[in-house]
N, C-alpha and C. Protein backbone atom coordinates (compact mmCIF):
# COMPACT_ATOMS: atom_id res chain seq x y z
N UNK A 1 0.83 -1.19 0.00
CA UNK A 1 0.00 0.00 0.00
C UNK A 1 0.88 1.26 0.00
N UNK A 2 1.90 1.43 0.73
CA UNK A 2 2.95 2.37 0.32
C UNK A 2 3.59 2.47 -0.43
N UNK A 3 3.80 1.32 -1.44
CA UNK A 3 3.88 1.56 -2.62
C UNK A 3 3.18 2.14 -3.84
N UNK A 4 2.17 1.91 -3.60
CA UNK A 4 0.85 2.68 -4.75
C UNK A 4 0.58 4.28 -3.98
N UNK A 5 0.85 4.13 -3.05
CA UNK A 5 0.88 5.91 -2.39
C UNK A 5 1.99 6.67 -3.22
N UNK A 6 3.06 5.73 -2.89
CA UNK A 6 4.13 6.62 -3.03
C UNK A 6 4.26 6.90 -5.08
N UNK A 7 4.09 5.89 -5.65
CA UNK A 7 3.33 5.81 -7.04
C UNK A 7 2.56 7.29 -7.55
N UNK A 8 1.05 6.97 -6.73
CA UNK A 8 0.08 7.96 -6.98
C UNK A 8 0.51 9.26 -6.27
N UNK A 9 1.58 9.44 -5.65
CA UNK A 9 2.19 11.07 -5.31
C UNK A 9 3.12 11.59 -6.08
N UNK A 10 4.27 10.43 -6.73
CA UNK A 10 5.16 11.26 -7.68
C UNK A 10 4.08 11.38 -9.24
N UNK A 11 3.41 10.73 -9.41
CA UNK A 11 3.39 10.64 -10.66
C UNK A 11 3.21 12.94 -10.89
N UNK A 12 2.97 12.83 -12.42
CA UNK A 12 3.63 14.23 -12.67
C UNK A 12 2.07 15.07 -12.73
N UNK A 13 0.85 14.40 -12.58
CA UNK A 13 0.03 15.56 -12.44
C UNK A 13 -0.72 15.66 -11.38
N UNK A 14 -0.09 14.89 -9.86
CA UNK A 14 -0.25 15.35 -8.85
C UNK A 14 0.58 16.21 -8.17
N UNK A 15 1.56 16.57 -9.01
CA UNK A 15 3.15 17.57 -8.47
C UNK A 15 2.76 18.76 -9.42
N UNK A 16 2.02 18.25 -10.37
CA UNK A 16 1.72 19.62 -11.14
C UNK A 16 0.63 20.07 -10.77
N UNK A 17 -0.34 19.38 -10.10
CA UNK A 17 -1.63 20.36 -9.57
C UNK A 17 -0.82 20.57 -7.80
N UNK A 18 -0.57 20.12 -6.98
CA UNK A 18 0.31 20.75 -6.31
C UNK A 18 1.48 21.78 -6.19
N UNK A 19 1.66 21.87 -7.51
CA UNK A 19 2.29 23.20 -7.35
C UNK A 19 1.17 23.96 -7.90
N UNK A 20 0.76 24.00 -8.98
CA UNK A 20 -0.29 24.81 -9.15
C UNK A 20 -1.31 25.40 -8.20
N UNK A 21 -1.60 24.64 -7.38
CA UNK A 21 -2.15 24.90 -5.83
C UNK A 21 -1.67 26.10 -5.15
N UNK A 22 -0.40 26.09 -4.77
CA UNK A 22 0.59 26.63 -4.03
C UNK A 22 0.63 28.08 -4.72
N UNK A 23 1.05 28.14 -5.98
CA UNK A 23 1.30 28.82 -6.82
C UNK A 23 -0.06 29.92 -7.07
N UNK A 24 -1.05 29.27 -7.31
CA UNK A 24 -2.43 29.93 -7.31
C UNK A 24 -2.94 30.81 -5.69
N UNK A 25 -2.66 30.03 -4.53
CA UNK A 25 -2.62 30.73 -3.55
C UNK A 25 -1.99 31.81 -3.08
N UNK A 26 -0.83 31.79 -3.50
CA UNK A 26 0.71 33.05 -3.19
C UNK A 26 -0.43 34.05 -4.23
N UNK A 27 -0.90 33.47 -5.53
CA UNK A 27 -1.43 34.68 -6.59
C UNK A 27 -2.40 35.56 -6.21
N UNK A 28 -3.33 34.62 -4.83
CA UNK A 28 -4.78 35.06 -4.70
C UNK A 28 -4.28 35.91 -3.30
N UNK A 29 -3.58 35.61 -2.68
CA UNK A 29 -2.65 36.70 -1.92
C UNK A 29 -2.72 38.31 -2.34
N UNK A 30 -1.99 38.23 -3.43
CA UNK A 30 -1.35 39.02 -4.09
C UNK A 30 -2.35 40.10 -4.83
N UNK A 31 -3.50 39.36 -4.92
CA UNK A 31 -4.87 40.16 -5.89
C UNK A 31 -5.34 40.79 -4.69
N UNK A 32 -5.41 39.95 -3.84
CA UNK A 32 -6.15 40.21 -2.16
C UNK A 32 -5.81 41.90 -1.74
N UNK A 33 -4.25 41.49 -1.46
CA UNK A 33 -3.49 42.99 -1.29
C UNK A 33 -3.65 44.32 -2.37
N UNK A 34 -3.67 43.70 -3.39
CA UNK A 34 -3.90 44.69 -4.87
C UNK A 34 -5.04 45.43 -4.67
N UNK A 35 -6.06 44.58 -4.33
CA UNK A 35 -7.34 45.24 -4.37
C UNK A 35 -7.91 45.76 -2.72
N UNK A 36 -7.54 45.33 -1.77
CA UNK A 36 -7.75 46.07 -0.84
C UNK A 36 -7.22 47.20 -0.23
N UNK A 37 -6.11 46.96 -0.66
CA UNK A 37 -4.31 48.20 -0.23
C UNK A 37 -4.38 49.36 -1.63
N UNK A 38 -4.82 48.85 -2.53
CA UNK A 38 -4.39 50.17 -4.09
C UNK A 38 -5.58 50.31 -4.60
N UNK A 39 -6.63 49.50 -5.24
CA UNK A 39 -7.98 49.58 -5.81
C UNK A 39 -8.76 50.06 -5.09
N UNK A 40 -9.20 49.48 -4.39
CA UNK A 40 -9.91 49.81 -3.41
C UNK A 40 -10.62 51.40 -2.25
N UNK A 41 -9.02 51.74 -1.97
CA UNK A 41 -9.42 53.16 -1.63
C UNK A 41 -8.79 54.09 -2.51
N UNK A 42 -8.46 53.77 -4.17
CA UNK A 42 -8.46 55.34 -5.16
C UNK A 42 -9.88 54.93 -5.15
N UNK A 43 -10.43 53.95 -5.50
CA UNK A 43 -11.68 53.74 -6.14
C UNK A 43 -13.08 54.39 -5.33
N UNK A 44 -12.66 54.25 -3.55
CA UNK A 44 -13.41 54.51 -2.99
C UNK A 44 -12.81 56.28 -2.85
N UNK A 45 -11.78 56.95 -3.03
CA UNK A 45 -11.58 58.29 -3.15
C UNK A 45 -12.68 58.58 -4.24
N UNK A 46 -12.94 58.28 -5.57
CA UNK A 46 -13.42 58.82 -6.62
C UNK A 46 -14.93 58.74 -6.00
N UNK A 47 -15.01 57.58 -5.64
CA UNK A 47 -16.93 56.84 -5.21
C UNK A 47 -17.20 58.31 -3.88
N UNK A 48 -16.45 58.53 -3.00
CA UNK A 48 -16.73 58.99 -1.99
C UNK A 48 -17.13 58.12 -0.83
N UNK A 49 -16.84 57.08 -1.15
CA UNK A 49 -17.08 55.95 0.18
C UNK A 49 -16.17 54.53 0.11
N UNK A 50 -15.61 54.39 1.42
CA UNK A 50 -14.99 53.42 1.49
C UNK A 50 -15.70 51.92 2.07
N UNK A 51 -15.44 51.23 1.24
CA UNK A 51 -16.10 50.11 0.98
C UNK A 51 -16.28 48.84 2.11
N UNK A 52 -14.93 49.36 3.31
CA UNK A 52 -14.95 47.91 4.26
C UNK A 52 -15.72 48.58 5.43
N UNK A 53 -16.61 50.00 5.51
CA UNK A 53 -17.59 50.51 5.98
C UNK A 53 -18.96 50.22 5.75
N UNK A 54 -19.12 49.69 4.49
CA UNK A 54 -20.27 49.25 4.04
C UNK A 54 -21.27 48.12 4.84
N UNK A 55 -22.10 48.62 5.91
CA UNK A 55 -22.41 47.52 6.35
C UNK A 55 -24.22 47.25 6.87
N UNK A 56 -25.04 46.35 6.96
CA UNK A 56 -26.08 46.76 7.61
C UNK A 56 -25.93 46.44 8.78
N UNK A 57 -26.41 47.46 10.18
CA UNK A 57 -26.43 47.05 11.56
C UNK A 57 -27.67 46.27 11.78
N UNK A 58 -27.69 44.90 12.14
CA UNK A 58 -28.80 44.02 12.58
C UNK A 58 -29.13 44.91 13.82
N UNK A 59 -28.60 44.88 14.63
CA UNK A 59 -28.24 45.00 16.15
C UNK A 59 -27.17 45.96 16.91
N UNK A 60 -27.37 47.10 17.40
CA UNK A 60 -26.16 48.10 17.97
C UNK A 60 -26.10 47.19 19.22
N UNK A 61 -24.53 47.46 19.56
CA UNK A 61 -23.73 47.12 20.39
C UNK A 61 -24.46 47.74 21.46
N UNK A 62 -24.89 46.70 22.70
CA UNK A 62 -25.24 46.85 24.15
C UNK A 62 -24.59 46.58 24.71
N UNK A 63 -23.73 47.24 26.02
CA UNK A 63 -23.18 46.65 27.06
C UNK A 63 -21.88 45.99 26.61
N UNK A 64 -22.10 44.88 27.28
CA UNK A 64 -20.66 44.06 26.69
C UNK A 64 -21.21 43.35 25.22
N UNK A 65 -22.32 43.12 24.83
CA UNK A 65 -22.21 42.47 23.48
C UNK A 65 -22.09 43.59 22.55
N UNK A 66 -21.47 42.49 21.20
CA UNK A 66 -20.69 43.14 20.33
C UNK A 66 -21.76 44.05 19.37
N UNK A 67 -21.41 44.54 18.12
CA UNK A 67 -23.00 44.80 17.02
C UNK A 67 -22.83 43.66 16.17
N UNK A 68 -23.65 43.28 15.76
CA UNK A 68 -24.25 42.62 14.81
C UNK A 68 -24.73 43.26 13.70
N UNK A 69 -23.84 43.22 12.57
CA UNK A 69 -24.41 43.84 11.04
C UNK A 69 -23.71 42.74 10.26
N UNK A 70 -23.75 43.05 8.62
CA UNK A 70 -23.64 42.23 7.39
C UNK A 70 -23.00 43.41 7.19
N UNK A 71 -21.68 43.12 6.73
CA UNK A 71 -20.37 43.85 6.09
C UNK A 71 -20.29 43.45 4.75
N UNK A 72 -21.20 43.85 3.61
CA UNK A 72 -21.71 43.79 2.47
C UNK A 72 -20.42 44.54 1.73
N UNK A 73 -19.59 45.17 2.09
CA UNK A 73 -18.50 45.99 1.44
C UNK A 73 -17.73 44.79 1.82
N UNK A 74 -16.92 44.14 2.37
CA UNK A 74 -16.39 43.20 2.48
C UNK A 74 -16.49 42.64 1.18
N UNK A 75 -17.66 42.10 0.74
CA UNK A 75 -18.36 41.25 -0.10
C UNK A 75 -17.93 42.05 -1.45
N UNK A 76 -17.96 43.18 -1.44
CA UNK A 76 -17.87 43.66 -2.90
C UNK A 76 -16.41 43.68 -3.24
N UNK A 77 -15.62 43.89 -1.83
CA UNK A 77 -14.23 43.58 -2.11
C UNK A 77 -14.18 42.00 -2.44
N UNK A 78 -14.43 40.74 -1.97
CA UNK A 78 -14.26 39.81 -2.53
C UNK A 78 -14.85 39.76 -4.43
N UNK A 79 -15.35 40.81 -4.61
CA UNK A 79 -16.02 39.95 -5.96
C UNK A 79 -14.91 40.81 -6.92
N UNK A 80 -14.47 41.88 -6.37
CA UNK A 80 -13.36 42.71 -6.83
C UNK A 80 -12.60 41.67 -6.75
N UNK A 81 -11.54 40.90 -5.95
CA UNK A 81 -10.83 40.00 -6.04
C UNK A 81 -11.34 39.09 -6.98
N UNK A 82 -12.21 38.44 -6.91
CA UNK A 82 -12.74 37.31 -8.29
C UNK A 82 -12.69 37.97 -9.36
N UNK A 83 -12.82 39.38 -9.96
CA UNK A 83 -12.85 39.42 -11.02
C UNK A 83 -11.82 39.62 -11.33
N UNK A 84 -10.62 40.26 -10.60
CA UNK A 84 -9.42 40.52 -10.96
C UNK A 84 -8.97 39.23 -11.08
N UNK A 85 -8.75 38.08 -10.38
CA UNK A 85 -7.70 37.30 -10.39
C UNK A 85 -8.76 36.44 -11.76
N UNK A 86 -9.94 36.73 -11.98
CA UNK A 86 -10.60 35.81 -13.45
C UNK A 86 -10.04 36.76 -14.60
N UNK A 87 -9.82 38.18 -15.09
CA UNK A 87 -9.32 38.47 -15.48
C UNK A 87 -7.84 38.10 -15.76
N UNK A 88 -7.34 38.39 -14.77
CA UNK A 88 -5.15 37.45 -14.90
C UNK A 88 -4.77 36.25 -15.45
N UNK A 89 -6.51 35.47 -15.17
CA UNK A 89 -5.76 34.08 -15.65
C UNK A 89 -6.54 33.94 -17.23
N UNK A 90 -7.52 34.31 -17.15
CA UNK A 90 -7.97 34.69 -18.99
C UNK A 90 -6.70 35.01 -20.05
N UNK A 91 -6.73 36.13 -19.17
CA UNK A 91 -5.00 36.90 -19.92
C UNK A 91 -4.00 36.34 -19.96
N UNK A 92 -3.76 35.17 -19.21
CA UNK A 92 -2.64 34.25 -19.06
C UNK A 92 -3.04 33.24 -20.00
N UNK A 93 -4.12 32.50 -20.11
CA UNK A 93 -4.48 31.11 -20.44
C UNK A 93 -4.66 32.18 -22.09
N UNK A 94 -5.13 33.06 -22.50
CA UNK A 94 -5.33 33.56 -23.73
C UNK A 94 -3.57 33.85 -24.72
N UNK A 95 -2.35 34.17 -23.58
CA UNK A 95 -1.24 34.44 -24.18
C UNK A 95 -0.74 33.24 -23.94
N UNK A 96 -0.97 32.50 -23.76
CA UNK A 96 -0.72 30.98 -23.79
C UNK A 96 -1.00 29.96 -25.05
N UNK A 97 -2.39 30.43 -24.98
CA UNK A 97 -2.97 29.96 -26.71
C UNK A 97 -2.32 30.27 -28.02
N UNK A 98 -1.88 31.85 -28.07
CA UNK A 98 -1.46 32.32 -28.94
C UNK A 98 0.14 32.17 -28.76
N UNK A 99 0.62 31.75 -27.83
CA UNK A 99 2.01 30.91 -28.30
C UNK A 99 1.86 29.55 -28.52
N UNK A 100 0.66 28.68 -28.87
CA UNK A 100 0.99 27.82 -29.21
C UNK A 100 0.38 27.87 -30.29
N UNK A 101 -0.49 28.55 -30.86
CA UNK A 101 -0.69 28.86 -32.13
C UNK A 101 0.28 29.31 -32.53
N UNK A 102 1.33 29.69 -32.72
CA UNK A 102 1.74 30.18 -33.16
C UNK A 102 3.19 28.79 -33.62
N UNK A 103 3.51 28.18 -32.99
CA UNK A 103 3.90 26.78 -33.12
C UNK A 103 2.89 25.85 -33.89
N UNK A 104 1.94 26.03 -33.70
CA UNK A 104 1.40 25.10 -34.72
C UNK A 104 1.08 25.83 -36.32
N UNK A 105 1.05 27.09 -36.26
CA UNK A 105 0.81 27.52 -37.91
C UNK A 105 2.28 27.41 -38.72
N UNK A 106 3.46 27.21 -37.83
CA UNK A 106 4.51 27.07 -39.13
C UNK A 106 4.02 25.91 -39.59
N UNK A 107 4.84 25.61 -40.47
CA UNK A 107 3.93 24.64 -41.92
C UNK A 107 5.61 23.43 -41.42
N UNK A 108 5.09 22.36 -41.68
CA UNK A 108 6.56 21.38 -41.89
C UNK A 108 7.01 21.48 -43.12
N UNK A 109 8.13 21.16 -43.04
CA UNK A 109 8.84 21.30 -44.44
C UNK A 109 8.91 20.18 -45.39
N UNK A 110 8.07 20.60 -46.57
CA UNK A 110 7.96 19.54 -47.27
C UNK A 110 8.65 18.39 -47.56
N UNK A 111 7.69 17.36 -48.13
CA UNK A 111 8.66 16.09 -47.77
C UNK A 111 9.39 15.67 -48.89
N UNK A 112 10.69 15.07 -48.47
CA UNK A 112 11.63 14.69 -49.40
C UNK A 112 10.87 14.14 -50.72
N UNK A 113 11.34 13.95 -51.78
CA UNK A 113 10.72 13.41 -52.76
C UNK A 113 11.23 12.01 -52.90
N UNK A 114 10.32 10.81 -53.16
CA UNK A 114 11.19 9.91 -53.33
C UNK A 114 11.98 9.39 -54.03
N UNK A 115 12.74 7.94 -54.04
CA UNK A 115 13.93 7.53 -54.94
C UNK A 115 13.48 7.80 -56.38
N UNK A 116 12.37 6.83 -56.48
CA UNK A 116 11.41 6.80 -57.77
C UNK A 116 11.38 8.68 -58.57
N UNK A 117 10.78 8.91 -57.86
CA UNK A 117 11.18 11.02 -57.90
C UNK A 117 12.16 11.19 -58.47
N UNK A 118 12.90 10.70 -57.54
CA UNK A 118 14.57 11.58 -57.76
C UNK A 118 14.57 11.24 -58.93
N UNK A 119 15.25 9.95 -59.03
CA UNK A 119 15.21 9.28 -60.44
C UNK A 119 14.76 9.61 -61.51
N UNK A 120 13.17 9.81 -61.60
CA UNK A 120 12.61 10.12 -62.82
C UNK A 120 12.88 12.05 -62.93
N UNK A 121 13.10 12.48 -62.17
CA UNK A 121 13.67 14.01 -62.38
C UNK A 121 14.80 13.88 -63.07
N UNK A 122 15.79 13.01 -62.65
CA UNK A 122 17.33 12.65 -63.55
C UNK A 122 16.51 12.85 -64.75
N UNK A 123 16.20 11.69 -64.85
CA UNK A 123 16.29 10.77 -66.67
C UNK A 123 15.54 11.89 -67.22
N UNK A 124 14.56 12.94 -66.65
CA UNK A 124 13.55 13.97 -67.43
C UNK A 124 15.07 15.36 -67.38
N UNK A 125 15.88 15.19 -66.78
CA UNK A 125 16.37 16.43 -66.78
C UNK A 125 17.49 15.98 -68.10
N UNK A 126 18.45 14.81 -67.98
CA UNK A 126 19.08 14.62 -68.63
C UNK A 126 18.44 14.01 -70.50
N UNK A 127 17.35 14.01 -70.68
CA UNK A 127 16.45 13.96 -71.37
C UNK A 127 16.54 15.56 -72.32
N UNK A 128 15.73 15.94 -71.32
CA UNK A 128 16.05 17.62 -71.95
C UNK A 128 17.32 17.98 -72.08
N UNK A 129 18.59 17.84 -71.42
CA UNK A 129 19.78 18.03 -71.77
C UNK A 129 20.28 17.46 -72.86
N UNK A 130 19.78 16.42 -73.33
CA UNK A 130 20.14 15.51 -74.78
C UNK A 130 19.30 16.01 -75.65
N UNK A 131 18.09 16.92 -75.79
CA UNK A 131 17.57 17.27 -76.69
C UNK A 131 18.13 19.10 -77.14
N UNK A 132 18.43 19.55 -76.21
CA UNK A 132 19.25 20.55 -76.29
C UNK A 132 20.34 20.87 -77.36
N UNK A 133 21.34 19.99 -77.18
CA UNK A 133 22.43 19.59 -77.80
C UNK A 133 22.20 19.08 -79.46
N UNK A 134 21.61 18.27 -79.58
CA UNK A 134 20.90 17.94 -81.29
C UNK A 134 20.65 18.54 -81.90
């Protein structure tokens, strides 16, 4: 049984969706910060409202309990994150396509001609070379 583990872990597209994993997380990081730290408040400078304010109060804070609202700006920052990081990888998976289109439209180079070919090109060339001469 540790053998078929150890099998079904190297093979190459569980190391490639594991890194891809890893790799995709550090990215969604990275959109996270983009859009909450830089997008976010020019966007909310222009709007006139900042967005992780956005909230409905169920319930004001009594005493020692806390308030209770729906932080609906939160939410619009997550969909800001989804669209950005669906955007990056469009743009990625789209310049991806077009380098491999671009490998597949060169043409192969035509194919040798064969013996039979060759041959009968001789005897037709040296043919015309003997009629030349006469």
């Amino acid at each position: 049984m540790l053998q078929d583990f150890k099998k079904f872990i190297m093979r190459g597209n569980v190391v490639d969706l594991a890194v891809a994993v890893i790799i995709g997380a550090a990215f969604g990081r990275i959109v996270v910060s983009f859009v909450n730290d830089v997008l976010m408040p020019v966007l909310g400078m222009f709007i006139g409202i900042n967005f992780t304010d956005l909230k409905i109060v169920i319930s004001e804070a009594q005493g020692d309990l806390a308030e209770i609202a729906v932080f609906y700006g939160n939410f619009i920052q997550a969909v800001f994150d989804f669209l950005i990081i669906g955007l990056a990888i469009f743009l990625m998976i789209r310049a991806i396509s077009k380098l491999q289109r671009k490998k597949e439209e060169t043409p192969p180079p035509p194919p040798l001609p064969s013996k039979e070919e060759t041959l009968l090109t001789e005897i037709r060339d040296l043919l015309a070379g003997g009629q030349k001469t006469a």
